[in-house]
C-alpha atoms as a PDB file:
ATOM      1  CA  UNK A   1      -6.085 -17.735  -2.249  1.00  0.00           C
ATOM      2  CA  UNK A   2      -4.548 -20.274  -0.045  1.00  0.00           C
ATOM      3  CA  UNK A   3      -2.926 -19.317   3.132  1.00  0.00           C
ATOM      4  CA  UNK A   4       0.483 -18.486   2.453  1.00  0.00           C
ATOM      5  CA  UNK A   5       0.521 -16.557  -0.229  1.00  0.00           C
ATOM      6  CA  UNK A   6      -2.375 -14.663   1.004  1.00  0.00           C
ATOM      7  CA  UNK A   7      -0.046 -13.814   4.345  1.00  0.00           C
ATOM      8  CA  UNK A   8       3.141 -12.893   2.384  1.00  0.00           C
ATOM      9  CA  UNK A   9       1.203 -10.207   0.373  1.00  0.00           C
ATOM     10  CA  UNK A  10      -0.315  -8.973   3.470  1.00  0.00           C
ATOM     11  CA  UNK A  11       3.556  -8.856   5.270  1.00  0.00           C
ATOM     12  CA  UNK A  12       4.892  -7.009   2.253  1.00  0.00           C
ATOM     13  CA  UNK A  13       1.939  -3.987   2.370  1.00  0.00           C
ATOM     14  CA  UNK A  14       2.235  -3.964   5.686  1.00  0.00           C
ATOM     15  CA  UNK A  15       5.799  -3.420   5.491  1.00  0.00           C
ATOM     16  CA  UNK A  16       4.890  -0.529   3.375  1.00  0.00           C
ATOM     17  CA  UNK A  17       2.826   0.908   5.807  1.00  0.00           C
ATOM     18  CA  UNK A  18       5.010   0.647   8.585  1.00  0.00           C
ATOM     19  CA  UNK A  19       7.522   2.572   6.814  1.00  0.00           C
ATOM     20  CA  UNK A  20       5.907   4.953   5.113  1.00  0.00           C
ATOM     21  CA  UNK A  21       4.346   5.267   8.842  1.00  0.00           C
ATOM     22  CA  UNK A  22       7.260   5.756  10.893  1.00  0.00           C
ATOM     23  CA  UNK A  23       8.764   8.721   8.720  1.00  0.00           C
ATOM     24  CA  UNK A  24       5.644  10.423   8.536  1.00  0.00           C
ATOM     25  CA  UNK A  25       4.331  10.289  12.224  1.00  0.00           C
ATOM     26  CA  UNK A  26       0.863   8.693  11.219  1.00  0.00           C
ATOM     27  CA  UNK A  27       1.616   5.068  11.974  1.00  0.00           C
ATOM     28  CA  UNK A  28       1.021   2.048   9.670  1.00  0.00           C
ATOM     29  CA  UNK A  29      -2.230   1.618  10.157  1.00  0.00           C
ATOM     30  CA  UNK A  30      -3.947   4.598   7.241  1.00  0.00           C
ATOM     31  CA  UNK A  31      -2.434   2.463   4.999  1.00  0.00           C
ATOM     32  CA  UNK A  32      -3.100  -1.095   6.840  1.00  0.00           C
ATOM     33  CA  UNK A  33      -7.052  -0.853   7.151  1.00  0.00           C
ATOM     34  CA  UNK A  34      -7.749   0.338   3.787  1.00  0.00           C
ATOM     35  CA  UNK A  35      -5.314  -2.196   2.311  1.00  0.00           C
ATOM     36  CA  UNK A  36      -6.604  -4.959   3.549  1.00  0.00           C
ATOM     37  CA  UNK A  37     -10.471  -4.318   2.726  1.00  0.00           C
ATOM     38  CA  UNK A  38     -10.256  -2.868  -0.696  1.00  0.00           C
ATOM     39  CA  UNK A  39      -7.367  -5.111  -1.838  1.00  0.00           C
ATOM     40  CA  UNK A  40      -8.150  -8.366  -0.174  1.00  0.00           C
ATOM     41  CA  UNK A  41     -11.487  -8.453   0.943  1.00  0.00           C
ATOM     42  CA  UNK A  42     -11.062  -8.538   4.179  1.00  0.00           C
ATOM     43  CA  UNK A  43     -14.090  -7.638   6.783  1.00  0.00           C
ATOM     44  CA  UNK A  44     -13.468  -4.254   8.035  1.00  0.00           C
ATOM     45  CA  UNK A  45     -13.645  -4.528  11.438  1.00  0.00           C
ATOM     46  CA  UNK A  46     -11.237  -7.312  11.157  1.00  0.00           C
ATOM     47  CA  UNK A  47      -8.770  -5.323   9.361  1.00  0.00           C
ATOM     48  CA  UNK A  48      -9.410  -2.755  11.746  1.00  0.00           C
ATOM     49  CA  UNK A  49      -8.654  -5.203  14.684  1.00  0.00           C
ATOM     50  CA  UNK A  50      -5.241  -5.947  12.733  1.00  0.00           C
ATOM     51  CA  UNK A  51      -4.472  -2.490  12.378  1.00  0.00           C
ATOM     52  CA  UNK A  52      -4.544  -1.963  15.980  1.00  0.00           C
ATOM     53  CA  UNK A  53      -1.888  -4.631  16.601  1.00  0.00           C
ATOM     54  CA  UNK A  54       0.258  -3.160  14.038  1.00  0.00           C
ATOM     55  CA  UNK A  55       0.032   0.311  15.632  1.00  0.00           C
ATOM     56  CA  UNK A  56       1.123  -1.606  18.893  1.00  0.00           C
ATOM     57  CA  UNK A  57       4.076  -3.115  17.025  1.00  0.00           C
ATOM     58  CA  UNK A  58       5.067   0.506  15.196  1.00  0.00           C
ATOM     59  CA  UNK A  59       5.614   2.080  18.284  1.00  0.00           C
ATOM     60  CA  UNK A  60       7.249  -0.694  19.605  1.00  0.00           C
ATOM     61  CA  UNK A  61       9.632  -1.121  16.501  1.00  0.00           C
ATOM     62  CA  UNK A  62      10.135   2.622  16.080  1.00  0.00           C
ATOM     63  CA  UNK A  63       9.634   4.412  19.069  1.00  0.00           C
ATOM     64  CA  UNK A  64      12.254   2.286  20.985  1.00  0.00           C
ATOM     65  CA  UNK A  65      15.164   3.487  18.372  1.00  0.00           C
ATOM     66  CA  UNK A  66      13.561   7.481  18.825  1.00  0.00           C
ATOM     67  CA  UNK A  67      14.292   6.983  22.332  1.00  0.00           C
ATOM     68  CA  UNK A  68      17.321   6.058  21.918  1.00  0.00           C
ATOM     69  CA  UNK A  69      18.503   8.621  20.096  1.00  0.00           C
ATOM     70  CA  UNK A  70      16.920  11.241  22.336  1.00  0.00           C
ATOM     71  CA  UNK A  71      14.363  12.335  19.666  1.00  0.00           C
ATOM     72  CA  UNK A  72      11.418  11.472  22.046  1.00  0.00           C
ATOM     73  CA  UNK A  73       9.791  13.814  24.551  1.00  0.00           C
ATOM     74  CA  UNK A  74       8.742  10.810  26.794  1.00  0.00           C
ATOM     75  CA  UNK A  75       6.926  13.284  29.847  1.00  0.00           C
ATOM     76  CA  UNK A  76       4.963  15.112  27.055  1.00  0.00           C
ATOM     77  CA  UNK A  77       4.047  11.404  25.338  1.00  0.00           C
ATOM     78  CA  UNK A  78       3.364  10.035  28.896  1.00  0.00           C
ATOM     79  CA  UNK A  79       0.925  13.383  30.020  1.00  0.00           C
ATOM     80  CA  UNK A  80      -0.794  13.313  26.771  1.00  0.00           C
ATOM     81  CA  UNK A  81      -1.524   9.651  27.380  1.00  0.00           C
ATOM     82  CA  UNK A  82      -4.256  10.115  29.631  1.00  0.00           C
ATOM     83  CA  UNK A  83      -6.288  11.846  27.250  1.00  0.00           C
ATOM     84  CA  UNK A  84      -5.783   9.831  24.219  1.00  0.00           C
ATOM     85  CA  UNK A  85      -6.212   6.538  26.342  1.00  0.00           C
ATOM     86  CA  UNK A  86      -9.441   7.277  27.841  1.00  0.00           C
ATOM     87  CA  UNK A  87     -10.823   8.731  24.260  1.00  0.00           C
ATOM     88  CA  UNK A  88      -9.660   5.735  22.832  1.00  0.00           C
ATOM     89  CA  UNK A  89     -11.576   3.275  25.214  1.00  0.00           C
ATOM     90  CA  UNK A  90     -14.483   5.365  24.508  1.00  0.00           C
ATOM     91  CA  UNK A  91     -14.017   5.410  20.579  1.00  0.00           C
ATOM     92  CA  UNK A  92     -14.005   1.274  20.923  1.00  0.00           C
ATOM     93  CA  UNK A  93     -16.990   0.969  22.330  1.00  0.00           C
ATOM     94  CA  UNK A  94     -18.688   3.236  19.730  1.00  0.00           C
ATOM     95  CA  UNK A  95     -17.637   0.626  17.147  1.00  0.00           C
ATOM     96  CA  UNK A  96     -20.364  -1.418  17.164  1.00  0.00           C
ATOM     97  CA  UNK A  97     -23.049   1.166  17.369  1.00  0.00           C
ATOM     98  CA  UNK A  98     -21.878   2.406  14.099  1.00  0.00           C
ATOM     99  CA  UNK A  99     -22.397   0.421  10.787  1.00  0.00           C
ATOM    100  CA  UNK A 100     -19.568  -0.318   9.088  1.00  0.00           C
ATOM    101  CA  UNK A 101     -20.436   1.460   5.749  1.00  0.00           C
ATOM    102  CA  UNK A 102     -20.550   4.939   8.061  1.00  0.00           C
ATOM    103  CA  UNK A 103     -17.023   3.378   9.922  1.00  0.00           C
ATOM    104  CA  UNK A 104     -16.085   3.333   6.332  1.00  0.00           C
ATOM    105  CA  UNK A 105     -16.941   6.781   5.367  1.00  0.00           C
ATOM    106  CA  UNK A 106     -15.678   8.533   8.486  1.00  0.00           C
ATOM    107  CA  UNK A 107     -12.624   6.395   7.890  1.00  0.00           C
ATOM    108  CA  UNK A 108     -12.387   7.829   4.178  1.00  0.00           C
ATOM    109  CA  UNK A 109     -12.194  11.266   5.758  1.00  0.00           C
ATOM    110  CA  UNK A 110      -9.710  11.053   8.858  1.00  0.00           C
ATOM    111  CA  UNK A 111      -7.787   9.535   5.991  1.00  0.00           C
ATOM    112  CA  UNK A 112      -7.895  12.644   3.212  1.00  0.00           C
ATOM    113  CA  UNK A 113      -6.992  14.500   6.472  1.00  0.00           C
ATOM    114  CA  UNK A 114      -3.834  12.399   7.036  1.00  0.00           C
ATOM    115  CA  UNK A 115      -3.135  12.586   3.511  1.00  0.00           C
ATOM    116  CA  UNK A 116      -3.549  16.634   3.600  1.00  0.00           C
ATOM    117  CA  UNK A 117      -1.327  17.016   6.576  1.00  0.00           C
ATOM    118  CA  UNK A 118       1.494  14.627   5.235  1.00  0.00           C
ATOM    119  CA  UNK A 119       1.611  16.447   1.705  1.00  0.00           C
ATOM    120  CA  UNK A 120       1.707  20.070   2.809  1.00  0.00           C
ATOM    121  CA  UNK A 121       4.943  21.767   3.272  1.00  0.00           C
ATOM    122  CA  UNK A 122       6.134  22.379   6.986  1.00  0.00           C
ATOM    123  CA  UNK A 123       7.495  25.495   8.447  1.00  0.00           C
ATOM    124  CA  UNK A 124       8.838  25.401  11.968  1.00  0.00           C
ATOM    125  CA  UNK A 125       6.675  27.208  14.309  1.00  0.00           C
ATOM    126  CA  UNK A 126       8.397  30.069  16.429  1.00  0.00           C
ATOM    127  CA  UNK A 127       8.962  29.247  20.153  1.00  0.00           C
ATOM    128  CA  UNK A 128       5.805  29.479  22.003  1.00  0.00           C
ATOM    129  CA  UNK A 129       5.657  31.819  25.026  1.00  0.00           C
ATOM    130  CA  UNK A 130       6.947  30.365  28.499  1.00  0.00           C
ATOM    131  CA  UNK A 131       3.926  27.879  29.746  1.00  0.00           C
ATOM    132  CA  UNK A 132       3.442  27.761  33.967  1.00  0.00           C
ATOM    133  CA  UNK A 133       2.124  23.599  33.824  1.00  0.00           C
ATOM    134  CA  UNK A 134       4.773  22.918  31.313  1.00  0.00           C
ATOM    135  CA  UNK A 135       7.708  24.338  33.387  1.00  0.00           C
ATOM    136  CA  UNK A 136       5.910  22.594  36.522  1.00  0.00           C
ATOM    137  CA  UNK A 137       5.687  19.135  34.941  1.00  0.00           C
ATOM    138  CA  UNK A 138       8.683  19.621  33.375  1.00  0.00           C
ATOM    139  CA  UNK A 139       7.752  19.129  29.515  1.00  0.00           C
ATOM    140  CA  UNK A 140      10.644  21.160  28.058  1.00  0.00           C
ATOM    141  CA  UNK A 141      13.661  19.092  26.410  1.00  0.00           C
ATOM    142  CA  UNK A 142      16.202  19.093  23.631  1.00  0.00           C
ATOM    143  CA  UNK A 143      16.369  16.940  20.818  1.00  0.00           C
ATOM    144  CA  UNK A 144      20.176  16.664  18.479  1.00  0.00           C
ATOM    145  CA  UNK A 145      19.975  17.889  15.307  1.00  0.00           C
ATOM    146  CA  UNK A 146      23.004  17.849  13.519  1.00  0.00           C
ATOM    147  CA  UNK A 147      26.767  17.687  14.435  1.00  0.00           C
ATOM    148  CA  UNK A 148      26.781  21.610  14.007  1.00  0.00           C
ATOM    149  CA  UNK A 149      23.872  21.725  16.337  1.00  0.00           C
ATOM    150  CA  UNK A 150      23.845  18.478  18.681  1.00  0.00           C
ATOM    151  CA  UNK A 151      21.591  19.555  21.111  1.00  0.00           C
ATOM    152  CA  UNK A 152      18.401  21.742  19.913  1.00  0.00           C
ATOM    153  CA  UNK A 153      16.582  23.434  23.413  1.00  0.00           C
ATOM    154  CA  UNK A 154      13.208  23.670  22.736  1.00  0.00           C
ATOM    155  CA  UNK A 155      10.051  25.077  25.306  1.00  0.00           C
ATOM    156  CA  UNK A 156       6.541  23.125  25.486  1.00  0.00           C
ATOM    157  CA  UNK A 157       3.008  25.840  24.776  1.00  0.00           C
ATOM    158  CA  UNK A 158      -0.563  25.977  25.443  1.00  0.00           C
ATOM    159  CA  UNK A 159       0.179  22.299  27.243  1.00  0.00           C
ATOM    160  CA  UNK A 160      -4.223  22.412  28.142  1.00  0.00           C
ATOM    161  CA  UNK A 161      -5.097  22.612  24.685  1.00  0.00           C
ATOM    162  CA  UNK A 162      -2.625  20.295  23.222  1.00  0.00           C
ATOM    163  CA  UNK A 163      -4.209  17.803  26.184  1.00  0.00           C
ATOM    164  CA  UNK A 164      -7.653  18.419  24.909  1.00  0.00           C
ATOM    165  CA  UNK A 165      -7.321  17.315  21.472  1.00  0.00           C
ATOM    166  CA  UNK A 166      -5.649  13.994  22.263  1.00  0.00           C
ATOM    167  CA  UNK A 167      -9.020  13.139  23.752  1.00  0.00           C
ATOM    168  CA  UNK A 168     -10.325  13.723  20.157  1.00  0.00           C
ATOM    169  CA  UNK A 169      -7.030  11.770  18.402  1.00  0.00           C
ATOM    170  CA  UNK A 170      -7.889   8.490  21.001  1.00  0.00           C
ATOM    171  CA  UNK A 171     -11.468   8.636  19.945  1.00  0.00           C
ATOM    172  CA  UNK A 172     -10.867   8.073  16.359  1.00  0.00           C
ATOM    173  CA  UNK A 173      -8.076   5.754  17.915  1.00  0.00           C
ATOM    174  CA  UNK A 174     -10.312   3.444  19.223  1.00  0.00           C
ATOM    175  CA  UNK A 175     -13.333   4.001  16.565  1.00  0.00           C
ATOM    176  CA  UNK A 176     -11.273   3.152  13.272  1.00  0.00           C
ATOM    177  CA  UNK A 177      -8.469   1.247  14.577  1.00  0.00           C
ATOM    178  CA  UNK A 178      -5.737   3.298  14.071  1.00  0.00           C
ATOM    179  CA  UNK A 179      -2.965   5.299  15.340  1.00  0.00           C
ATOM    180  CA  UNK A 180      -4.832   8.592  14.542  1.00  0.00           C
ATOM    181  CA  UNK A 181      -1.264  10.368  14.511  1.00  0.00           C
ATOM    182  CA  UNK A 182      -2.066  12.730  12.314  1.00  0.00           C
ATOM    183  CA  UNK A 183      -4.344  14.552  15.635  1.00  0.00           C
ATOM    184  CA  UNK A 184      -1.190  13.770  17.619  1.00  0.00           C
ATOM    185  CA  UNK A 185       1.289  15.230  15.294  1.00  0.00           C
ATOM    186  CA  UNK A 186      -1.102  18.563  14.672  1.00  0.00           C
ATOM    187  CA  UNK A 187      -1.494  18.738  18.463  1.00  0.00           C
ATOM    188  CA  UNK A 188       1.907  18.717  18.974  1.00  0.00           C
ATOM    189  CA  UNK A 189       3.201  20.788  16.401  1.00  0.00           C
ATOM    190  CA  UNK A 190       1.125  23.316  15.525  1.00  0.00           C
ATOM    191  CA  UNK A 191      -0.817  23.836  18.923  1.00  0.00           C
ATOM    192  CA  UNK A 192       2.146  23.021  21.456  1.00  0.00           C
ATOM    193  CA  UNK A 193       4.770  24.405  18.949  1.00  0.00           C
ATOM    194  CA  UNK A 194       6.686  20.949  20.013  1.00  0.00           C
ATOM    195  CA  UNK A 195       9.644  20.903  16.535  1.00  0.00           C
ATOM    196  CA  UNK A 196       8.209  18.625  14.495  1.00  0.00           C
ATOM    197  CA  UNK A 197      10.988  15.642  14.536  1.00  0.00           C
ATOM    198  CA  UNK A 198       9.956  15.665  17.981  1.00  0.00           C
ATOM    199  CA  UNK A 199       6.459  15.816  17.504  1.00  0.00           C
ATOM    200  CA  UNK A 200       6.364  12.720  15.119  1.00  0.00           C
ATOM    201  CA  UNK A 201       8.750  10.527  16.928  1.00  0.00           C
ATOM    202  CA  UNK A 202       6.714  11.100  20.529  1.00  0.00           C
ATOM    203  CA  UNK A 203       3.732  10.398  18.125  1.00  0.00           C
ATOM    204  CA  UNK A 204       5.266   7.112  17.646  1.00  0.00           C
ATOM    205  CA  UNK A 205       5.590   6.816  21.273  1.00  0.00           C
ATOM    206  CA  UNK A 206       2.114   7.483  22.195  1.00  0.00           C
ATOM    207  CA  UNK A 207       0.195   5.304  19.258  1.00  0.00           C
ATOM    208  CA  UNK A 208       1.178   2.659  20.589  1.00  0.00           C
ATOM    209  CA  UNK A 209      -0.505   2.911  24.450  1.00  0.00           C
ATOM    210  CA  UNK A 210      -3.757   4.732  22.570  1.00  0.00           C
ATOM    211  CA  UNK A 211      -3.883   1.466  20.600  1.00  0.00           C
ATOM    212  CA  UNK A 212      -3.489  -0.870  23.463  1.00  0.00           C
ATOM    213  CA  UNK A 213      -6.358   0.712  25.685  1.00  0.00           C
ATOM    214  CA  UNK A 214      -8.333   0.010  22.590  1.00  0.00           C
ATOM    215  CA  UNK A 215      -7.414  -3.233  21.495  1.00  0.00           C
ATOM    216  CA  UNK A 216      -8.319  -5.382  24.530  1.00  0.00           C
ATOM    217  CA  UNK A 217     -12.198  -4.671  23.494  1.00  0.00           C
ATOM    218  CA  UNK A 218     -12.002  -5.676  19.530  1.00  0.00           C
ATOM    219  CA  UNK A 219     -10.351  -8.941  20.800  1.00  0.00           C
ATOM    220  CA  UNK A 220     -13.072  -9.423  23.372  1.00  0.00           C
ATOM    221  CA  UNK A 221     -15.771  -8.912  20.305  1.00  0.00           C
ATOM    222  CA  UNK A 222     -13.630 -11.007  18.508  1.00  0.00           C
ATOM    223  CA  UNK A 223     -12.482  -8.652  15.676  1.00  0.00           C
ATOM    224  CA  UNK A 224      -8.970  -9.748  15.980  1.00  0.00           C
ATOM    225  CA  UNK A 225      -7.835 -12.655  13.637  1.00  0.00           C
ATOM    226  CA  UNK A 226      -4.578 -14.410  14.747  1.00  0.00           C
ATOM    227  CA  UNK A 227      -4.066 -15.177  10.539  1.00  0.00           C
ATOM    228  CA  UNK A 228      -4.736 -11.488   9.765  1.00  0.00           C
ATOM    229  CA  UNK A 229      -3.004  -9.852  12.209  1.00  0.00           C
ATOM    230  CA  UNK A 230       0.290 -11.896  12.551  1.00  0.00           C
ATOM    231  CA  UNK A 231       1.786 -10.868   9.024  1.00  0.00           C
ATOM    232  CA  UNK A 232       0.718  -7.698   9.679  1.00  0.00           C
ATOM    233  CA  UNK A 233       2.038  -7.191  13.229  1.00  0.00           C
ATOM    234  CA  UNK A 234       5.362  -8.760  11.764  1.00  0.00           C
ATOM    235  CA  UNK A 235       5.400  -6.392   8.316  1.00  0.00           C
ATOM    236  CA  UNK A 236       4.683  -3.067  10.103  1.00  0.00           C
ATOM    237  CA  UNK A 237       7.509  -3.840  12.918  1.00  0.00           C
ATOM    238  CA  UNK A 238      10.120  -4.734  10.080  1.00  0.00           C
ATOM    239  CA  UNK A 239       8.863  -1.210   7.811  1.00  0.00           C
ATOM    240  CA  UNK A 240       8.800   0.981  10.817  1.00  0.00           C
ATOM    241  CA  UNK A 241      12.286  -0.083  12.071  1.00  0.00           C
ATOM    242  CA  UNK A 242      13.514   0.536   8.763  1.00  0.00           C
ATOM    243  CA  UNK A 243      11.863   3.894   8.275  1.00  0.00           C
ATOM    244  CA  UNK A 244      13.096   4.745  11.872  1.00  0.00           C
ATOM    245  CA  UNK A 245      16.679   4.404  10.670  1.00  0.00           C
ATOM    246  CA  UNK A 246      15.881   6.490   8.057  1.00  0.00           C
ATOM    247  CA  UNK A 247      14.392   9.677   9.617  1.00  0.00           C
ATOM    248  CA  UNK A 248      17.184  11.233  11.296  1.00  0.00           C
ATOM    249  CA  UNK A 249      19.561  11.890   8.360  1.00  0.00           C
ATOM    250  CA  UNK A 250      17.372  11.936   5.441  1.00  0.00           C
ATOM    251  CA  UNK A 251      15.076  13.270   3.692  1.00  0.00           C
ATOM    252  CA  UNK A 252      11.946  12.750   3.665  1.00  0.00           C
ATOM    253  CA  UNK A 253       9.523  14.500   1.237  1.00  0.00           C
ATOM    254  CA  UNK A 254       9.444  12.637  -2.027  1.00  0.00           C
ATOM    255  CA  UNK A 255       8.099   9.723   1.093  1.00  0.00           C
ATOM    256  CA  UNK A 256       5.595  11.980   2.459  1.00  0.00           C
ATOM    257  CA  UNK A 257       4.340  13.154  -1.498  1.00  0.00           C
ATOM    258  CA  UNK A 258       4.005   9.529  -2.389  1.00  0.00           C
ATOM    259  CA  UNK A 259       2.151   8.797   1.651  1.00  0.00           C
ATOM    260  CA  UNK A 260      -0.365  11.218   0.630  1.00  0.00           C
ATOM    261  CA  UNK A 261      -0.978  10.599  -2.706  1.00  0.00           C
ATOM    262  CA  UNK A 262      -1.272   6.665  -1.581  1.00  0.00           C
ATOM    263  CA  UNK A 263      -3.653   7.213   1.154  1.00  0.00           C
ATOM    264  CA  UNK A 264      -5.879   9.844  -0.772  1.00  0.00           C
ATOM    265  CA  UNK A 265      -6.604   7.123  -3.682  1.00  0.00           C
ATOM    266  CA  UNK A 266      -7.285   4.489  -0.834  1.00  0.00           C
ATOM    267  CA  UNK A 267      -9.492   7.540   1.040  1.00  0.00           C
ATOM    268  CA  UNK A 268     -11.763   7.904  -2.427  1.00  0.00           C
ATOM    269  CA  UNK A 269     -12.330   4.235  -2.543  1.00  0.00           C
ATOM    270  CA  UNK A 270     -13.000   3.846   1.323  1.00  0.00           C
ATOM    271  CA  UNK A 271     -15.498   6.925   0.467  1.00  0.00           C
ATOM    272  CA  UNK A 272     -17.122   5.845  -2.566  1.00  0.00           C
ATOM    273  CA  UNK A 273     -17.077   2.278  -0.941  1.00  0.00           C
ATOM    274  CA  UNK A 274     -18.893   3.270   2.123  1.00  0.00           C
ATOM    275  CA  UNK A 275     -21.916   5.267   0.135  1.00  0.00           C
ATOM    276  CA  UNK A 276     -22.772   2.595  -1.902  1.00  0.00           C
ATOM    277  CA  UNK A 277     -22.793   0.213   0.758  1.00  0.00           C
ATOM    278  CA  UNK A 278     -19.904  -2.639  -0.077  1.00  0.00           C
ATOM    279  CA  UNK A 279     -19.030  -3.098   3.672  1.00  0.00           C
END
């Protein structure tokens, strides 16, 4: 396949991705990584390496409009960073120690996982109890809502354990070349009892700073391909802007049904992929 077709298919999945990725929390790259080695043939640590930039360019598309529109809980996205950014760095340097049909396999799973989480119906949790290091670092906020209700108060819980498992999310950051916002999202949500519009827009805040403490070491092994990752910087920025327009007055399950049931077919072929050895 010559060059430019080869670089408009990639734009247009990526596109996908970095739609289906901004409504959902998870970022572009689930979809990216897999994509690009099962569909195309492409190595998987470079696909990986592309998949980082396009997690840079998703929360740079995406999380600038969240912010915006006060959907964001920058302090709790900024705190969290420190965890996520130093498992991250760590996660990177595991890559090479690992062979790529185990990256594959471990990829497989985080992405059954991701397809799981976005597929299962969501209940808000009830307000956590009042949390001392939340009220001292100030990580309660409001988010609007509706025009009924335009300004939603919300309180921030069990802030040490939601900072623990970021550590975990920038590991498999850094190892697979992803966003890992499904950790981020679950951390948020379900251990911090953050409402999840917050939760997945300040996941979109955050993936991009994990993936950027990460990224500087697969271009410095060289796993980052100016050819690969261009289109796919530019189609995830273009999807994720356009799914970021979409979030706040739509809705979004039929999206999420189709995200999982996407990523779990490209999760049994990364699997089955991986054990018989085709990376």
């Amino acid at each position: 396949m010559s060059a430019l077709p080869f670089s408009g298919i990639v734009f247009a999945l990526s596109a996908l991705a970095g739609f289906l990725g901004s409504l959902t929390g998870l970022g572009g790259g689930v979809v990216v990584t897999p994509a690009l080695t099962l569909l195309l043939g492409v190595d998987l640590h470079f696909a990986m390496g592309a998949s980082l930039v396009s997690v840079i360019a998703t929360s740079s598309g995406a999380a600038a409009a969240y912010v915006k529109e006060g959907f964001s809980n920058i302090r709790v996205g900024m705190f969290l960073e420190i965890a996520t950014t130093l498992g991250a760095v760590a996660g990177a340097h595991l890559t090479t120690a690992i062979p790529a049909p185990g990256l594959a396999v471990i990829f497989g799973g985080v992405l059954l996982y991701s397809a799981w989480h976005s597929a299962r119906q969501r209940h808000e949790p009830p307000p956590p109890p009042p949390d001392p290091l939340a009220q001292r670092l100030k990580l309660n906020s409001h988010y609007p809502d509706s025009p009924d209700r335009p300004r939603v108060e919300y309180r921030v819980g069990r802030v040490q354990a939601g900072f623990s498992l970021m550590f975990g999310a920038g590991l498999l950051s850094g190892l697979l070349g992803i966003g890992s916002g499904a950790m981020k999202v679950i951390a948020m949500d379900q251990v911090m009892r953050i409402p999840f519009k917050v939760s997945t827009t300040t996941s979109n805040f955050m993936i991009g700073v994990t993936a950027a403490a990460s990224a500087g070491i697969y271009l410095s092994r060289g796993y980052i391909e100016p050819r690969i990752a261009m289109p796919v910087m530019l189609g995830v920025l273009a999807g994720s802007l356009l799914g970021a327009r979409r979030l706040a007055g739509a809705s979004t399950r039929p999206l999420r049904l189709l995200f999982a049931a996407v990523v779990g077919v490209l999760a049994i072929e990364m699997i089955a992929g991986g054990i018989r050895g085709n990376f």
